[in-house]
Protein backbone atom coordinates (compact mmCIF):
# COMPACT_ATOMS: atom_id res chain seq x y z
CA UNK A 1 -20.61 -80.90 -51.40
CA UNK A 2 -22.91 -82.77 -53.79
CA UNK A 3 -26.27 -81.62 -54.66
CA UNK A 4 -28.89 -82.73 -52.95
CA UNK A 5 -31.43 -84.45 -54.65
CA UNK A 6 -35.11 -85.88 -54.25
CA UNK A 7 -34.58 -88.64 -51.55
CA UNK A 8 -31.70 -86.57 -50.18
CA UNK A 9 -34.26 -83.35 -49.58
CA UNK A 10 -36.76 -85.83 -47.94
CA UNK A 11 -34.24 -87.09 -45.41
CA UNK A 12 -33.49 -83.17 -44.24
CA UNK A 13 -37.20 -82.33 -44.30
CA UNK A 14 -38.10 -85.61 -42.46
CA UNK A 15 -35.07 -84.79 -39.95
CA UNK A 16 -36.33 -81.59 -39.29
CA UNK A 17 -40.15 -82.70 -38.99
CA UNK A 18 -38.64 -84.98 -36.00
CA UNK A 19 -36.93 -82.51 -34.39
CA UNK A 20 -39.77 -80.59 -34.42
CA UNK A 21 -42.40 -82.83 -33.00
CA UNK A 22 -39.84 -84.71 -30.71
CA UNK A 23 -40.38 -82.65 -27.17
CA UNK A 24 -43.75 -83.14 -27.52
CA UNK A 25 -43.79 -86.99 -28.72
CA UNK A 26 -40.61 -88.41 -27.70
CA UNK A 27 -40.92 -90.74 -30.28
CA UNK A 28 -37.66 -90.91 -31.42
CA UNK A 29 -34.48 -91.96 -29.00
CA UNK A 30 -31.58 -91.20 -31.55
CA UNK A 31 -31.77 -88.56 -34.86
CA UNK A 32 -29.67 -89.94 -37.46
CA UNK A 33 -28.54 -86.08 -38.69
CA UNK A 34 -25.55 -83.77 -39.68
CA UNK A 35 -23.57 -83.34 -43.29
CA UNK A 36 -21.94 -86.78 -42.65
CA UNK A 37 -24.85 -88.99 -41.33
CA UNK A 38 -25.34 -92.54 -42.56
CA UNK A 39 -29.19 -91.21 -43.25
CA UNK A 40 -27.62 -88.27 -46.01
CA UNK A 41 -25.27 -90.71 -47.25
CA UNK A 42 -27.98 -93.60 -47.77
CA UNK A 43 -30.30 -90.63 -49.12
CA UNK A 44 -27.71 -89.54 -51.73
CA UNK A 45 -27.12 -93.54 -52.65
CA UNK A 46 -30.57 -93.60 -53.11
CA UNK A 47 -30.55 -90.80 -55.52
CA UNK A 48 -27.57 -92.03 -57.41
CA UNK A 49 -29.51 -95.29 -57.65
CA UNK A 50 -32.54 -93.62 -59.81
CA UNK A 51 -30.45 -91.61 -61.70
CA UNK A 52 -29.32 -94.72 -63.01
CA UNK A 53 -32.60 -96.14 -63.89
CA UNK A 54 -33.46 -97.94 -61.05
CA UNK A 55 -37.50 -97.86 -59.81
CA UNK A 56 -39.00 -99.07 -56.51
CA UNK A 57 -41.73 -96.82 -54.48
CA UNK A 58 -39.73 -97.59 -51.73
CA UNK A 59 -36.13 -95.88 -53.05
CA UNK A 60 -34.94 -93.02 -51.26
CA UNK A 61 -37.94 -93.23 -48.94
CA UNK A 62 -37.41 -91.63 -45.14
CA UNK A 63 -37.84 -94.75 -42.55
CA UNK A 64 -37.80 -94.51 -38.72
CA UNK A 65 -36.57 -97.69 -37.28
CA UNK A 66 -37.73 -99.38 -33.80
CA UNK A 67 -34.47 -99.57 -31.14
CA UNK A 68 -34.91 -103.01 -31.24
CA UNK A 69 -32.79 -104.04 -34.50
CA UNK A 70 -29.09 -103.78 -35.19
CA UNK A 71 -27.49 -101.44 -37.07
CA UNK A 72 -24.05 -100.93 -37.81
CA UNK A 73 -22.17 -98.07 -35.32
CA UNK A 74 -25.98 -97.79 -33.14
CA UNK A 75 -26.40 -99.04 -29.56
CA UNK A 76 -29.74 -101.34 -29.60
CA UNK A 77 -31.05 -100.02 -26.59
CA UNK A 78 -34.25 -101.97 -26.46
CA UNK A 79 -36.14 -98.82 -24.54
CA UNK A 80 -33.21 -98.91 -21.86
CA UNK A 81 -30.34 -98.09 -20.02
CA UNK A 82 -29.37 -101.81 -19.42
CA UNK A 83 -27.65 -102.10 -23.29
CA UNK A 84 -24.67 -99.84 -24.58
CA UNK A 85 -22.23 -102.04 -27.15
CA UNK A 86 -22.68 -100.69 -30.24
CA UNK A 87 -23.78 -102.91 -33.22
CA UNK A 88 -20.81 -104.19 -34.98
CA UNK A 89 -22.99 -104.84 -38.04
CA UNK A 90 -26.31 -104.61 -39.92
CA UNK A 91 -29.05 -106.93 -38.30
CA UNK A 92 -31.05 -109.03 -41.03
CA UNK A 93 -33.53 -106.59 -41.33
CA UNK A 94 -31.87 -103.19 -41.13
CA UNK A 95 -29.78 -104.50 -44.34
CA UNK A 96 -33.10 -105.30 -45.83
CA UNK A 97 -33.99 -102.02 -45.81
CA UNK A 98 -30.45 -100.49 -47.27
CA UNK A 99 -31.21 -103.07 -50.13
CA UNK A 100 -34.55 -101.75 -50.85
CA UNK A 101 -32.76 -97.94 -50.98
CA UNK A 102 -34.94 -97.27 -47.80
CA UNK A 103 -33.29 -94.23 -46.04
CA UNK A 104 -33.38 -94.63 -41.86
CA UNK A 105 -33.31 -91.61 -40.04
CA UNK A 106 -33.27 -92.37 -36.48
CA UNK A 107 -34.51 -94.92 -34.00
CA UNK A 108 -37.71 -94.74 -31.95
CA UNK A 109 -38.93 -95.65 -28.88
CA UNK A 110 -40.34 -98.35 -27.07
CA UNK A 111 -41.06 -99.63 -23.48
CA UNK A 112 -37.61 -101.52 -21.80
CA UNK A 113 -37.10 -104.90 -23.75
CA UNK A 114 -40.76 -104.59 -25.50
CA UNK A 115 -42.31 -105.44 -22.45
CA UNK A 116 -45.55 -103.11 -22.40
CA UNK A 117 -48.38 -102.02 -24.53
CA UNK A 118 -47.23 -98.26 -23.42
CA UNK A 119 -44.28 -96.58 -24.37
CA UNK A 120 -42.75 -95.07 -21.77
CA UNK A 121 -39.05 -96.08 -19.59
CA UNK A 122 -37.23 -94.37 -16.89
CA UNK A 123 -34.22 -93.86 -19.32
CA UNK A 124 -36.58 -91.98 -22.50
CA UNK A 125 -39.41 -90.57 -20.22
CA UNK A 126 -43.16 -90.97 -21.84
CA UNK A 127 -43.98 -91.13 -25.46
CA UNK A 128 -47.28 -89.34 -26.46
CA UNK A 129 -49.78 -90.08 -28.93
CA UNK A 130 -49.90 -87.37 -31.83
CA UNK A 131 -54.09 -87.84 -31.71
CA UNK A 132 -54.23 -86.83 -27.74
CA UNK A 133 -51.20 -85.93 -26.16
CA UNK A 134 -52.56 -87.23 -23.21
CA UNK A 135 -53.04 -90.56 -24.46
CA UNK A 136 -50.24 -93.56 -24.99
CA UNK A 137 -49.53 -94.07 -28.57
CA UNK A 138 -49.44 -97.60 -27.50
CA UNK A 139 -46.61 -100.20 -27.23
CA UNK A 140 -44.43 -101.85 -27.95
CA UNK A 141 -43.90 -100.09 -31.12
CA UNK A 142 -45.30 -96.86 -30.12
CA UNK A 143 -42.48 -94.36 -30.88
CA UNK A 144 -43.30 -96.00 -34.60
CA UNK A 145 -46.42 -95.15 -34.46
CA UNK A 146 -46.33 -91.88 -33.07
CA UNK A 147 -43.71 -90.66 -35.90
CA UNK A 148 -45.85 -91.96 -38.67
CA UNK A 149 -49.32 -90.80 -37.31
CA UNK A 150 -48.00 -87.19 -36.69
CA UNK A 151 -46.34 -87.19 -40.67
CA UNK A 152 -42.97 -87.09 -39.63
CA UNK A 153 -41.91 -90.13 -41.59
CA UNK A 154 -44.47 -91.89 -44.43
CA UNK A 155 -43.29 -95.59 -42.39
CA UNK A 156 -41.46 -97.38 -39.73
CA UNK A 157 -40.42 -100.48 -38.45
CA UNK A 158 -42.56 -102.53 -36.20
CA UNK A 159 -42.26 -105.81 -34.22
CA UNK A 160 -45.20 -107.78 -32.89
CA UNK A 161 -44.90 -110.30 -30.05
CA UNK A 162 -48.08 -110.18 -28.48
CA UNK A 163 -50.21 -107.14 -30.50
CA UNK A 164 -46.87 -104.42 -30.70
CA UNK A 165 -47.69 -103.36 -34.12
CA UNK A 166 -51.75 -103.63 -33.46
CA UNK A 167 -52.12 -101.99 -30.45
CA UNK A 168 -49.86 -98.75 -31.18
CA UNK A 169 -51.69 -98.41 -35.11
CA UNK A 170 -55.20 -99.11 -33.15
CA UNK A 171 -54.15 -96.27 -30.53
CA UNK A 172 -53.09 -94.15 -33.17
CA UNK A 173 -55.90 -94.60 -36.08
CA UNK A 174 -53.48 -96.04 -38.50
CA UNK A 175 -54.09 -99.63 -40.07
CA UNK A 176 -51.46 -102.47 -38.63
CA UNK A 177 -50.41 -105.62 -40.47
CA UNK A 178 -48.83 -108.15 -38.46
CA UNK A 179 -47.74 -111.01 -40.75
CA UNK A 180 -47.60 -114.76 -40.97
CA UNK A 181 -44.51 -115.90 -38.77
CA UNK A 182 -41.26 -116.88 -40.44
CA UNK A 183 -41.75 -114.36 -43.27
CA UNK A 184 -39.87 -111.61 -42.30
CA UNK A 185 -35.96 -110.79 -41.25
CA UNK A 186 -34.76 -110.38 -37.38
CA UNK A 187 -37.77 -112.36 -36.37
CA UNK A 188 -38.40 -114.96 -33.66
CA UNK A 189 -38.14 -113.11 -30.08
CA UNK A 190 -39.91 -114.39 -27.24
CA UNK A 191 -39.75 -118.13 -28.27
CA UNK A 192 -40.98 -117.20 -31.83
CA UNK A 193 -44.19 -114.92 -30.64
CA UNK A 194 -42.67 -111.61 -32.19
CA UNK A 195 -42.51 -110.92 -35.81
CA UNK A 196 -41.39 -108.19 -37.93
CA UNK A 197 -43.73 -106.05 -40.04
CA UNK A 198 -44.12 -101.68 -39.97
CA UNK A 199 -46.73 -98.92 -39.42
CA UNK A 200 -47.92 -96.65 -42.35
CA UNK A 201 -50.61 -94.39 -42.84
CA UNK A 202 -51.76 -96.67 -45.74
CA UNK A 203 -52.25 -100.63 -46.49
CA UNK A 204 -50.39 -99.78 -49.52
CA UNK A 205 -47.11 -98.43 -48.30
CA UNK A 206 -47.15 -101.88 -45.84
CA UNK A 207 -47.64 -103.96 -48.81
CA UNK A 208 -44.89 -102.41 -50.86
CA UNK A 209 -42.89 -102.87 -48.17
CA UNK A 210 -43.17 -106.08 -46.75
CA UNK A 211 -43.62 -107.45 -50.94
CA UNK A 212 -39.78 -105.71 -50.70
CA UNK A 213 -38.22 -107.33 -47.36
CA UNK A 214 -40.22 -110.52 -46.65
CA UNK A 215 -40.99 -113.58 -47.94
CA UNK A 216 -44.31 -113.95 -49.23
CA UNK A 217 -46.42 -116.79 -51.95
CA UNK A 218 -47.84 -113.86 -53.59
CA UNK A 219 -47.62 -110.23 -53.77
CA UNK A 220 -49.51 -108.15 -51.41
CA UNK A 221 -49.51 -104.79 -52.87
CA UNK A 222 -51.34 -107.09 -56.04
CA UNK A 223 -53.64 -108.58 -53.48
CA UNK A 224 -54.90 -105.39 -52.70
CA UNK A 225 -56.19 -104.52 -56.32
CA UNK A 226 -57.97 -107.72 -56.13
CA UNK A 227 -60.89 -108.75 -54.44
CA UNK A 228 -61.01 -111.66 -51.98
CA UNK A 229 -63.96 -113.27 -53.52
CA UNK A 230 -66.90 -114.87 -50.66
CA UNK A 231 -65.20 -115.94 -47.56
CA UNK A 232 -66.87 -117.19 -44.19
CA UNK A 233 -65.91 -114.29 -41.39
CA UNK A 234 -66.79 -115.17 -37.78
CA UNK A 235 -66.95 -112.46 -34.96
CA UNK A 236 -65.65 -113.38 -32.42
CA UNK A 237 -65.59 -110.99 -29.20
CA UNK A 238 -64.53 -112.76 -26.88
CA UNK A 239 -61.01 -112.04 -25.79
CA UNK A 240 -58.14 -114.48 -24.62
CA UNK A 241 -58.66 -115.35 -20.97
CA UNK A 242 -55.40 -113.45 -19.80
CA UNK A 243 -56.91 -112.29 -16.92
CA UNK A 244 -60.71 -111.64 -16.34
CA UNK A 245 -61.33 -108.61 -19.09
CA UNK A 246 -62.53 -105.23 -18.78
CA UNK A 247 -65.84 -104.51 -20.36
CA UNK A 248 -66.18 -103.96 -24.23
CA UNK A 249 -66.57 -100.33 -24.46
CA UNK A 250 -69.86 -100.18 -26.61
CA UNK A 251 -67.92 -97.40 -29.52
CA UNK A 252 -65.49 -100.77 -29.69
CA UNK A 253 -68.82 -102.67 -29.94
CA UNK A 254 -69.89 -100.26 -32.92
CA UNK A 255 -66.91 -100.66 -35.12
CA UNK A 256 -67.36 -104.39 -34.64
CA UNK A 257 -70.96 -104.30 -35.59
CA UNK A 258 -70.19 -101.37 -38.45
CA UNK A 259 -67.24 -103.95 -40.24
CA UNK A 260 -69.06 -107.02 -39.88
CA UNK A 261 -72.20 -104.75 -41.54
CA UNK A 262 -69.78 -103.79 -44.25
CA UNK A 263 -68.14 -107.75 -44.98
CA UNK A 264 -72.46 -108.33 -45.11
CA UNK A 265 -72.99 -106.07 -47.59
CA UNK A 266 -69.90 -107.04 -49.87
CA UNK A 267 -71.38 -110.87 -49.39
CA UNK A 268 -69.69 -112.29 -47.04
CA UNK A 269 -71.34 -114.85 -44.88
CA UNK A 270 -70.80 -113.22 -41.69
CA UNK A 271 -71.77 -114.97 -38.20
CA UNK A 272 -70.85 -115.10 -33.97
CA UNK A 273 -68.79 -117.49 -33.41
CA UNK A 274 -66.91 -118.92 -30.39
CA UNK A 275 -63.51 -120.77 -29.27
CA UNK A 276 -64.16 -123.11 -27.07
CA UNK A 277 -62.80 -122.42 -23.52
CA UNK A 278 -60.47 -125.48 -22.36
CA UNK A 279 -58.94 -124.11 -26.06
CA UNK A 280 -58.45 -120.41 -25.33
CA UNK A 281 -57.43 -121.07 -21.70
CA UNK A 282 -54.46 -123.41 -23.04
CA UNK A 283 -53.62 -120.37 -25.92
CA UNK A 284 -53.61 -118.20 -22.72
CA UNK A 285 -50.99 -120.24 -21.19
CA UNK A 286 -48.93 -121.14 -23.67
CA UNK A 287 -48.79 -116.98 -24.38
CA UNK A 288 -47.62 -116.15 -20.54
CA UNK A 289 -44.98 -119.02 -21.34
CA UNK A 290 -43.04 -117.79 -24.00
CA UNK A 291 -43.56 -114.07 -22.99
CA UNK A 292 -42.12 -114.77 -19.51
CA UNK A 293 -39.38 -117.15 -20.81
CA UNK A 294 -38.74 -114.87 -23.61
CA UNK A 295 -38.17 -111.73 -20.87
CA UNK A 296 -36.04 -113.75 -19.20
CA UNK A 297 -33.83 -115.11 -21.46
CA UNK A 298 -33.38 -111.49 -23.54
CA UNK A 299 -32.52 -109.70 -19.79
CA UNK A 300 -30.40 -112.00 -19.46
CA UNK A 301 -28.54 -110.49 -22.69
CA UNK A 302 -28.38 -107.27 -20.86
CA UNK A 303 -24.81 -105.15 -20.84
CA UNK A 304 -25.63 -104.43 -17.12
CA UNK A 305 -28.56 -106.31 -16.01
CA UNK A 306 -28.49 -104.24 -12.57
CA UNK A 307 -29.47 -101.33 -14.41
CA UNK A 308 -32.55 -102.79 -15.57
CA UNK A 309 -36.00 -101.22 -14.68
CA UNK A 310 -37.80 -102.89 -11.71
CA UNK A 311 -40.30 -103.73 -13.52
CA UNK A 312 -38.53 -105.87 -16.00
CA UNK A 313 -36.60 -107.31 -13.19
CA UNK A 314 -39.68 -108.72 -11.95
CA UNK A 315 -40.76 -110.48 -14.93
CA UNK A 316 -37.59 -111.74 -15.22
CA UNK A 317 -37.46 -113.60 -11.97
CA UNK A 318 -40.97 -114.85 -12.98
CA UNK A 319 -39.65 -116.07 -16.13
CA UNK A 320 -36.91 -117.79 -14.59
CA UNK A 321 -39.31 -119.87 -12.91
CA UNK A 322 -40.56 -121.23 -16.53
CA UNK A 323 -38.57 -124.00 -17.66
CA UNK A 324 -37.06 -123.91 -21.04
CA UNK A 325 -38.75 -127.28 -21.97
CA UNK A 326 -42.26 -125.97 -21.09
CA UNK A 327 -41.92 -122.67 -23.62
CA UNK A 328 -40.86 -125.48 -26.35
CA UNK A 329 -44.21 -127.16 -25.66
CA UNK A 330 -45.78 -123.93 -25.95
CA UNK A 331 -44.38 -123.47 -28.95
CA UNK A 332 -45.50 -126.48 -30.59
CA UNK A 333 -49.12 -126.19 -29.08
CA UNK A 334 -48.83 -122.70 -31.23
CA UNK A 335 -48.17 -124.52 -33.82
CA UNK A 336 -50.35 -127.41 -33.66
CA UNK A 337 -53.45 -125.15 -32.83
CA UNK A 338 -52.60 -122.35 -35.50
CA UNK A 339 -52.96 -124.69 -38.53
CA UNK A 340 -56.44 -125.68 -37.11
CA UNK A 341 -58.17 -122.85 -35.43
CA UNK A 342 -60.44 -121.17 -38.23
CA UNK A 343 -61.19 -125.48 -39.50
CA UNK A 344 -62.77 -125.78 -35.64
CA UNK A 345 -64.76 -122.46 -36.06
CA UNK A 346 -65.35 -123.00 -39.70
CA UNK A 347 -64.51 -119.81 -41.03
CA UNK A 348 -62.22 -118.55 -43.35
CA UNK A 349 -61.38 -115.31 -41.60
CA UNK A 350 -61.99 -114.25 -38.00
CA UNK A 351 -63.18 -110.54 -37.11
CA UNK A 352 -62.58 -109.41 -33.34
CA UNK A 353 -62.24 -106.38 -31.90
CA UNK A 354 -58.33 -105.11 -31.31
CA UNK A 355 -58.49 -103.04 -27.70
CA UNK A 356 -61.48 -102.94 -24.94
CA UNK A 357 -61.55 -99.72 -25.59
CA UNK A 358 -60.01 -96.35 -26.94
CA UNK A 359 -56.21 -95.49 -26.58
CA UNK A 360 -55.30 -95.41 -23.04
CA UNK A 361 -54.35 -92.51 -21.00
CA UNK A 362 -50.47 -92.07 -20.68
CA UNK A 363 -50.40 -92.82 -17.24
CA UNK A 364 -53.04 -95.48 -16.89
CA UNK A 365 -50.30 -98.18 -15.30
CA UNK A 366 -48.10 -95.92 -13.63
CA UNK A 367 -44.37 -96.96 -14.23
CA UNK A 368 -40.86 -95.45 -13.93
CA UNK A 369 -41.69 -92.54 -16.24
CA UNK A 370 -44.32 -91.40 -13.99
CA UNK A 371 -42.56 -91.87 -10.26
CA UNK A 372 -44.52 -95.15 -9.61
CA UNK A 373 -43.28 -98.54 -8.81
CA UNK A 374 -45.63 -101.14 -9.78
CA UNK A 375 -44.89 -104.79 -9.97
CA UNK A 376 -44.18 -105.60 -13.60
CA UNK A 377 -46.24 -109.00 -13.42
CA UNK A 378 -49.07 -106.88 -11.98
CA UNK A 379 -48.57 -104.77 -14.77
CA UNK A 380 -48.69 -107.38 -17.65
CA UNK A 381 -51.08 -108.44 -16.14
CA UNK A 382 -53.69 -105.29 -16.09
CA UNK A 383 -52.66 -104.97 -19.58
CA UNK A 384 -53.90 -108.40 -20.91
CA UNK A 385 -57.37 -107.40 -19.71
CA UNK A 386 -57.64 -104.70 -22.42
CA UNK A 387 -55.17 -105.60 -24.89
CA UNK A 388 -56.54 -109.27 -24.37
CA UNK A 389 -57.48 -109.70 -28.50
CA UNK A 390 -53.70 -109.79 -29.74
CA UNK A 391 -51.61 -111.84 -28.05
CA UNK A 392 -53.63 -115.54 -29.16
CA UNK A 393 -52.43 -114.77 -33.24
CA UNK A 394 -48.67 -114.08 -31.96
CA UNK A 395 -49.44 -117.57 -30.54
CA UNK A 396 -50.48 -119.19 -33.47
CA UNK A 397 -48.16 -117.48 -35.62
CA UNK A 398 -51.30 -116.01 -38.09
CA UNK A 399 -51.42 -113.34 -40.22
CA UNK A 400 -53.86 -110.68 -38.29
CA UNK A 401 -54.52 -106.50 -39.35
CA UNK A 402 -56.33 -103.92 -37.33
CA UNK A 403 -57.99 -101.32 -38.49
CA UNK A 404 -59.56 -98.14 -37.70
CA UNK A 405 -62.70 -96.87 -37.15
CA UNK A 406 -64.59 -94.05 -36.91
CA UNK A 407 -67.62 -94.33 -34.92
CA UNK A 408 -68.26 -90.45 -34.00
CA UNK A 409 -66.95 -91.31 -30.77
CA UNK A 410 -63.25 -88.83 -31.00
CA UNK A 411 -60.44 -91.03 -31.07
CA UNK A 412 -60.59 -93.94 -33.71
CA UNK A 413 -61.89 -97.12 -32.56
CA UNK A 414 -60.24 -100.42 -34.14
CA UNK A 415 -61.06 -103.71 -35.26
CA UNK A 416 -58.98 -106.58 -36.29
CA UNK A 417 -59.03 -109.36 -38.92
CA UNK A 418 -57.00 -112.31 -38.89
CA UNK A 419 -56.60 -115.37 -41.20
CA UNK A 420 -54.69 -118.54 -41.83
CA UNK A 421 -51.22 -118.72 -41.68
CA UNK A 422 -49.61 -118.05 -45.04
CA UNK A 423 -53.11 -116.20 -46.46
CA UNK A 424 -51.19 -112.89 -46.19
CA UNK A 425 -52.93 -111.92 -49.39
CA UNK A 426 -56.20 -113.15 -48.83
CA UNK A 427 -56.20 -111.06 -45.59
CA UNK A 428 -54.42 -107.68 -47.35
CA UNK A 429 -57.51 -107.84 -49.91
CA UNK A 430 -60.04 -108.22 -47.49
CA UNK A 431 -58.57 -105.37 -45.64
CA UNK A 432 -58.31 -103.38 -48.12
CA UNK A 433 -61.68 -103.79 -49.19
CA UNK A 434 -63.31 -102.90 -45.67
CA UNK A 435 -61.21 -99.98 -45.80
CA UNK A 436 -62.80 -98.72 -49.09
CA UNK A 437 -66.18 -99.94 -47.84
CA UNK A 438 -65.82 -98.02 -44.88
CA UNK A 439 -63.56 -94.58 -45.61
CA UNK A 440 -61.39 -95.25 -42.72
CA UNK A 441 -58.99 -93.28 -44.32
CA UNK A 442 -61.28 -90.24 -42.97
CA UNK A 443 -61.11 -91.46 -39.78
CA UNK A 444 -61.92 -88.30 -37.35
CA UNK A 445 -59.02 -87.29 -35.05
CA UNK A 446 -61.07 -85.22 -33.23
């Protein structure tokens, strides 16, 4: 056997740190282990590959990867029982990451097809946030988020369709960059709404890595030694009309008022602003469009569609109902509307708040994992009143990053930035600089 060397150790220890934490978390549905894994082999490439001079903060790093992206010999299981062909190749973005000497180690979890903003499924049971066991480390993405916020990996993969890397980094006090559509591999589910990005424990592991596997005008681990000179910020706190929202909890409220205090201070002009309603209400329709058609059309991709959670089988009968023609107008009103929104509001960069509130309790909507039936439109619905700040920038296909908060209230609170399409680095500065203003990166777990 060959020595083991620096990325190779990290791989073992990062192995081990999941088996550990995994009956408490079930963040992880597969542990890429054993003396002839593809995560050891990949580990010892990476170690070849700086013996021989090569540098990149990302070679030989440990990577958990979302079930939702092929790789080569690995059933993408997409949270579910309903998918079992193995890959018979690398998607886009998994070889990405073997480029980049990035060393995956096993998959995580998410909700059945990416359907929830919890992470739970009656095949994988309920994933737990690290912060509060009894809370939901959010979702889709939340087995993600859960391995990075507990240390058991320094980053994983993420996709975003309507808040999935957001809402599990807001749940889980980690910061969440969701970028610009069309600049990252194995993007473009859900009629374009998701994108790719990942979940770190710092904005400068997510810049190294998406500088490394997307497509950006300028770099974004550069942009964050930079600062992002006087902008215009609105706050806007009013969320998408999904479905009537729940109140703002006021600790929310706080870390609203605390940021936009903080962009004040740094000179910023900072003021309320508003989208008009006839606009939001047509964002919030064009959103349930592509979502619906988009659950539709990937069930329809199912192995064995029977075996499919009830839940999901209910959205998919909705979204059958949803013409194909109508989620291409949606698309283009996305379109049309994302080049324009912060011109209407005239502001450079929009501050909002992420969730109505804290993390959710594991079981707040019921579901599969908890001996419930619920309808799964019912559901989706329930959800858009508190995730309702998301979903619009999937829409419009903006860059958009949450942050976290710490307003003495326990659990991190978040907030969430977003700015024109293609001012990745404009919004990775800013970000960077409320998180210095602010110390997030003491955020109390208590």
């Amino acid at each position: 056997m060959m020595p083991l060397g620096c990325a190779a150790v990290e791989q073992l220890t990062s192995v081990e740190a999941t088996r550990e934490v995994q009956p408490a978390l079930r963040a992880f549905v597969e542990i890429d282990d054993g003396e002839d894994s593809a995560a050891l082999a990949a580990a010892r490439d990476a170690d070849r590959r700086r013996a021989a001079g090569e540098e990149s903060p990302l070679l030989g790093l440990p990577i958990a990867v979302k079930d939702d992206v092929d790789s080569a010999g690995h059933v993408t299981g997409w949270g579910g029982r309903a998918f079992d062909r193995p890959a018979p190749a690398d998607g886009e973005l998994v070889a990405a990451l073997h480029r980049a000497g990035l060393v995956p180690i096993g998959r995580t979890a998410l909700p059945e097809l990416a359907a929830f903003g919890v992470t739970d499924s009656a095949r994988y049971g309920v994933t737990r946030n690290p912060l509060a066991l009894g809370r939901t480390p959010g979702g889709s993405s939340g087995g993600s988020a859960a391995a990075v916020a507990a240390g058991v990996v320094p980053i994983a993969t993420a996709s975003d369709g309507a808040g999935s890397i957001r809402i599990p980094a807001a749940c889980c006090g980690l910061p969440g960059f969701k970028p610009t559509h069309g600049t990252m591999p194995s993007s473009g589910g859900w009629w374009g709404l998701s994108t790719q990005g990942c979940l770190t424990r710092d904005l400068g592991l997510a810049a190294d890595y998406l500088d490394a596997i997307g497509d950006f005008p300028s770099s974004l681990r550069g942009a964050l030694r930079s600062g992002p000179g006087l902008l215009r910020v609105g706050v806007a706190v009013d969320p998408l009309p999904l479905a009537p929202p729940l109140p703002l909890e006021e600790h929310v409220a706080g870390a609203v008022r605390l940021v936009a205090d903080a962009l004040a201070a740094a000179g910023h002009r900072v003021r309320p602003v508003r989208i008009r309603p006839d606009r939001a209400q047509a964002a919030a329709l064009g959103v349930t469009t592509r979502i619906l058609r988009g659950l539709h059309d990937a069930a329809a991709t199912a192995d064995h569609p029977e075996l499919l959670e009830d839940r999901l089988r209910d959205l998919a009968r909705a979204g059958s109902l949803v013409p194909p023609a109508a989620a291409r107008a949606a698309v283009r009103h996305g379109r049309r509307w994302g080049a324009r929104l912060l011109d209407e509001l005239g502001v450079d960069v929009l501050l909002t708040p992420t969730m109505r509130g804290p993390a959710p309790r594991v079981d707040r909507w019921g579901g599969p994992a908890h001996g419930t039936r619920r309808n799964g439109v019912a559901t989706l619905t329930s959800m858009g009143r508190f995730y309702a700040h998301t979903p619009l920038f999937n829409h419009t296909g903006q860059p958009a990053v949450t942050l976290p908060v710490d307003t003495g209230a326990g659990l991190p609170r978040a907030v969430q930035l977003v700015a024109a399409r293609e001012q990745d680095a404009l919004l990775m500065s800013l970000a960077g600089q409320v998180t210095a203003a602010l110390g997030t990166s003491a955020v109390s777990h208590r």
